[in-house]
N, C-alpha and C. Protein backbone atom coordinates (compact mmCIF):
# COMPACT_ATOMS: atom_id res chain seq x y z
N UNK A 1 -181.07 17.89 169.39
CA UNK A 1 -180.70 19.14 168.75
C UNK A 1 -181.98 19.98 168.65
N UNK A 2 -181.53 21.37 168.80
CA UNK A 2 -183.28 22.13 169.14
C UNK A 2 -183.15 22.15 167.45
N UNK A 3 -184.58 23.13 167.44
CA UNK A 3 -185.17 23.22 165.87
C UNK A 3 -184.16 24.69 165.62
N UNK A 4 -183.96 25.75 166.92
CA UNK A 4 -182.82 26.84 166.38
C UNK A 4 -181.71 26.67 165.77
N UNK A 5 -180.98 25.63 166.28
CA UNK A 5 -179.42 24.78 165.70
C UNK A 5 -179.66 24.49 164.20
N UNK A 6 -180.97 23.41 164.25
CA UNK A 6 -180.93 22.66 163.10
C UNK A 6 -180.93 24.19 161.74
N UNK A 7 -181.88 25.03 161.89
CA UNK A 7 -182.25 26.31 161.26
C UNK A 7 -181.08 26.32 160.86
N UNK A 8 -180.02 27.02 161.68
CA UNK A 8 -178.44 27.87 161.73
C UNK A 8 -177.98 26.56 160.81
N UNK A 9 -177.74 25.28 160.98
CA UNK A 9 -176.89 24.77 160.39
C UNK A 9 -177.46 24.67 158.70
N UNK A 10 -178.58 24.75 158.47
CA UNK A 10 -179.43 24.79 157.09
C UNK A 10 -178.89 25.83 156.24
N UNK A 11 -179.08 27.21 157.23
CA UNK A 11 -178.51 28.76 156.79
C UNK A 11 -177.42 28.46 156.35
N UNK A 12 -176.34 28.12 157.34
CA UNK A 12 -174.76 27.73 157.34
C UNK A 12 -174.41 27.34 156.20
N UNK A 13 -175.36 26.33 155.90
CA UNK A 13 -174.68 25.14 154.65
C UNK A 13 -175.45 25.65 153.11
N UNK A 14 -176.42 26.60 153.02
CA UNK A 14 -177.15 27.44 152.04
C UNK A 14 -176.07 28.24 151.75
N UNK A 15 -175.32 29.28 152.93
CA UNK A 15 -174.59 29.93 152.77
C UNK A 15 -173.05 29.85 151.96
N UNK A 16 -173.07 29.11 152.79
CA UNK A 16 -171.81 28.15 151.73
C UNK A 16 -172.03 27.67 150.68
N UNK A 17 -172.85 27.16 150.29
CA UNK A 17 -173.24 26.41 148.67
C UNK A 17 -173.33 27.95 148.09
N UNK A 18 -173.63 29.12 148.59
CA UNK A 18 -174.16 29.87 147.71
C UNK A 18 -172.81 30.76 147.01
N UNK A 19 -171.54 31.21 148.62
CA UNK A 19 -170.83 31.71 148.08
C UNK A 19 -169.61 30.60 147.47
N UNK A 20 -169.83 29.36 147.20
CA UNK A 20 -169.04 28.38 146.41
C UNK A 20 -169.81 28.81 145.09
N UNK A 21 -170.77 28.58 144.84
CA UNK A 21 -171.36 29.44 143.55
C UNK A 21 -171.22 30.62 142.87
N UNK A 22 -171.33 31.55 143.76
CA UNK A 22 -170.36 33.23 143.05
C UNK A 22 -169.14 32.61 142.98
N UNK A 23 -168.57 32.43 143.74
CA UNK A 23 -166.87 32.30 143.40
C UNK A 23 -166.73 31.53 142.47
N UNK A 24 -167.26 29.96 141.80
CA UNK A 24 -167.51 29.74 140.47
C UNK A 24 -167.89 30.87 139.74
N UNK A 25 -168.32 30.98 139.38
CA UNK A 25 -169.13 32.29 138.56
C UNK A 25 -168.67 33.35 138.18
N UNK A 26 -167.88 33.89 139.17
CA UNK A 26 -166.92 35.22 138.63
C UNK A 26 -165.30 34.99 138.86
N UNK A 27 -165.20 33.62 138.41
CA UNK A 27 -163.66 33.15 138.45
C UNK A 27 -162.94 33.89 137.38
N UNK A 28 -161.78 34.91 137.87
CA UNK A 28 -161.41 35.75 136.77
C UNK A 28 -160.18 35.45 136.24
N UNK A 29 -160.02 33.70 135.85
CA UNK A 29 -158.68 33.57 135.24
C UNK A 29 -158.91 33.85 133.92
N UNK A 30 -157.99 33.64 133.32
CA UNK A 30 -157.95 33.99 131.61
C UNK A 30 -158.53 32.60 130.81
N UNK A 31 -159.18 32.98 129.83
CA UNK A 31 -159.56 31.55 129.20
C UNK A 31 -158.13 31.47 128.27
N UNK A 32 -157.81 30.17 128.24
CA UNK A 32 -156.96 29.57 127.54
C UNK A 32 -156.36 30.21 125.92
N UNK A 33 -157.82 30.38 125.48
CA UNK A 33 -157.78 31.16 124.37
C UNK A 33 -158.83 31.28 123.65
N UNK A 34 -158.73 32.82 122.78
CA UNK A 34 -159.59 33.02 122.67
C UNK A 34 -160.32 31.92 121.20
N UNK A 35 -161.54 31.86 121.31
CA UNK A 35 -161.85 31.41 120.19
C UNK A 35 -161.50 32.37 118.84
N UNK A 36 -161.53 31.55 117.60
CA UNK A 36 -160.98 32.06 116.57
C UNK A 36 -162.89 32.64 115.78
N UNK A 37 -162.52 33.66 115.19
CA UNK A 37 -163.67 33.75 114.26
C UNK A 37 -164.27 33.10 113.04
N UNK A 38 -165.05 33.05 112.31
CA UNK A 38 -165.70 31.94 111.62
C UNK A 38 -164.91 32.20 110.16
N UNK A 39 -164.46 33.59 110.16
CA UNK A 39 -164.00 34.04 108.89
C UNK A 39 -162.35 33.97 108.69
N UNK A 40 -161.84 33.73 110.47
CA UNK A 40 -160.37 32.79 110.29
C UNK A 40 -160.48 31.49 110.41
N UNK A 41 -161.55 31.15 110.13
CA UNK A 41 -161.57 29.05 109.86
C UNK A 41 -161.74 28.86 108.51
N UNK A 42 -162.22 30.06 107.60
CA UNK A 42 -162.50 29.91 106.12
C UNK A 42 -161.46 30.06 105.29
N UNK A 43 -160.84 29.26 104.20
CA UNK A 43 -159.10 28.97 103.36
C UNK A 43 -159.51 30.37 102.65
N UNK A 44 -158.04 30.89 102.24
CA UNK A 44 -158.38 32.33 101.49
C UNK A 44 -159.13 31.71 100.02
N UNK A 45 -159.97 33.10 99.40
CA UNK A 45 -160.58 32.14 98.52
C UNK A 45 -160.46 33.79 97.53
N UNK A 46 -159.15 34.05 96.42
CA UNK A 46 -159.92 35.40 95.73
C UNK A 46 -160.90 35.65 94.69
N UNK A 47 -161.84 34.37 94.46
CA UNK A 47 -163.06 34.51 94.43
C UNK A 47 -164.08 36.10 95.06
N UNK A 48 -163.82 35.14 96.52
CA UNK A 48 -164.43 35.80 96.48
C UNK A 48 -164.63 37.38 96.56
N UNK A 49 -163.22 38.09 97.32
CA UNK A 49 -162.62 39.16 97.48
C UNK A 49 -163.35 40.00 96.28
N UNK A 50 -163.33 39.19 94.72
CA UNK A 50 -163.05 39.65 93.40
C UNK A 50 -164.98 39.92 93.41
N UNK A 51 -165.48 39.16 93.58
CA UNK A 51 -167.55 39.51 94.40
C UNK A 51 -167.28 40.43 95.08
N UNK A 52 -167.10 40.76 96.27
CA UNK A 52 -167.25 41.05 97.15
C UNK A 52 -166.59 42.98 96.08
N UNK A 53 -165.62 42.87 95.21
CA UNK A 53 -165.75 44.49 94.36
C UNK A 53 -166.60 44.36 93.53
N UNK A 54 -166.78 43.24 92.84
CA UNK A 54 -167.81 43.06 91.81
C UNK A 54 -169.34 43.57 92.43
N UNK A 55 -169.55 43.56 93.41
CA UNK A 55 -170.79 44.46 94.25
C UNK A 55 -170.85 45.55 94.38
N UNK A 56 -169.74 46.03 94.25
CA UNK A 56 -169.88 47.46 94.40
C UNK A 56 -169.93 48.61 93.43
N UNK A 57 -169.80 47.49 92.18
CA UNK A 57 -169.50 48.68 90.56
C UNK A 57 -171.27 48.41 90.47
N UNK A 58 -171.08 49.57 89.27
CA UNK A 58 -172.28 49.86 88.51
C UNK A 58 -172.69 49.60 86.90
N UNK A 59 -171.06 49.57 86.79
CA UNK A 59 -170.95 49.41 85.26
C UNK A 59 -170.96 47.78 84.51
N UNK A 60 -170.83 47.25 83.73
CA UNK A 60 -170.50 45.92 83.26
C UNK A 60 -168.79 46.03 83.55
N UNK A 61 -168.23 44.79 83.89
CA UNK A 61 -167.05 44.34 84.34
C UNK A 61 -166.85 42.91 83.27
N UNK A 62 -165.84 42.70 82.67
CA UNK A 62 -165.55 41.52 82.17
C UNK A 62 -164.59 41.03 83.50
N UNK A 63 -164.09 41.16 84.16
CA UNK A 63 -163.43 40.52 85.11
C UNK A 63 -164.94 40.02 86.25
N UNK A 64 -166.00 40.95 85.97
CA UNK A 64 -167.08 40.52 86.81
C UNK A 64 -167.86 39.53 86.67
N UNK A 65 -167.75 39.41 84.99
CA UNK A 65 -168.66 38.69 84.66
C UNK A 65 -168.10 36.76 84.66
N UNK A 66 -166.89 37.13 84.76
CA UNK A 66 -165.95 35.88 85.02
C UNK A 66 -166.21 35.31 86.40
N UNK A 67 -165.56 36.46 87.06
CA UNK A 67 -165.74 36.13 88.54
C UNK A 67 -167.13 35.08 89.04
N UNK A 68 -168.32 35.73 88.47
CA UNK A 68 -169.51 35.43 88.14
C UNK A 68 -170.48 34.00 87.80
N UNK A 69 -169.05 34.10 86.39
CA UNK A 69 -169.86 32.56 85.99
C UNK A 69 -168.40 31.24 86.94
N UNK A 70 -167.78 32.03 87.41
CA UNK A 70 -167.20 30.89 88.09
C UNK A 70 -167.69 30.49 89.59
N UNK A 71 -168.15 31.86 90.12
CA UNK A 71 -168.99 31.39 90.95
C UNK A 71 -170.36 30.35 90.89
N UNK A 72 -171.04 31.00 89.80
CA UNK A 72 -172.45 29.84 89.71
C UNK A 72 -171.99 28.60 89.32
N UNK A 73 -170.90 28.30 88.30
CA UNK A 73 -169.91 26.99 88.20
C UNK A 73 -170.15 26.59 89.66
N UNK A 74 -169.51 26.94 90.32
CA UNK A 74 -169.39 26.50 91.72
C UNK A 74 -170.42 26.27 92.53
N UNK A 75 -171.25 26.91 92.93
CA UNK A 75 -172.53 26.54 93.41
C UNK A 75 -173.46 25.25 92.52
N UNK A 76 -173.48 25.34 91.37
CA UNK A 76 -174.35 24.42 90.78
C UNK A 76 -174.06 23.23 90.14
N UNK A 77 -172.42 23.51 89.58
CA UNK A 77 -171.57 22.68 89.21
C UNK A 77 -171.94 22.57 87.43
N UNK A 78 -171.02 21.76 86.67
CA UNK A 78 -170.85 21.90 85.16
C UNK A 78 -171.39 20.12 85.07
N UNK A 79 -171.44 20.03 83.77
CA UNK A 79 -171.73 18.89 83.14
C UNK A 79 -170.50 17.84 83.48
N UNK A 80 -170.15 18.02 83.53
CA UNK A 80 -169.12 16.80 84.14
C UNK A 80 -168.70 16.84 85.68
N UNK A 81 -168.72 17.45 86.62
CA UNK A 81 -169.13 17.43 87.97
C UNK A 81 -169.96 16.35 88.82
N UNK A 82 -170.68 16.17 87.95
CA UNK A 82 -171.84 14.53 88.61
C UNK A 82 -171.30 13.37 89.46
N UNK A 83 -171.58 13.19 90.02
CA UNK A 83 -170.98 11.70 90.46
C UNK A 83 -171.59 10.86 89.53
């Protein structure tokens, strides 16, 4: 086999690996589905909804201040919480 053949068949088979690669690559079926967002994997919670207005006043809130200490309850936990 000359060294021109061997060349062409190198090209040949580059060529091919390469457009088997685009055609992977820009395969335009549909994905199955879409992934869900991080904030539809989280259980409803109106916690926090009830923060999330409690941020936005200026004034003292007794519904805020609830909201509040039930949150730090939660984060830090109460005297009987312990294992």
């Amino acid at each position: 086999m000359s060294r021109s053949a061997k060349i062409a068949g190198v090209a040949l088979a580059g060529g091919l690996l390469m457009a088997t690669a685009i055609a992977i690559a820009v395969d335009e079926r549909d994905s199955a589905a879409p992934l869900p967002s991080p904030a539809d994997l989280t259980p409803y919670d109106p916690l926090r909804e009830e923060l999330a207005r409690c941020r936005t006043l200026t004034m003292p809130d007794s519904g805020c201040d609830a909201a509040w200490d039930e949150h730090r309850r939660r984060f830090i936990g109460g005297k009987g919480d312990r294992p």
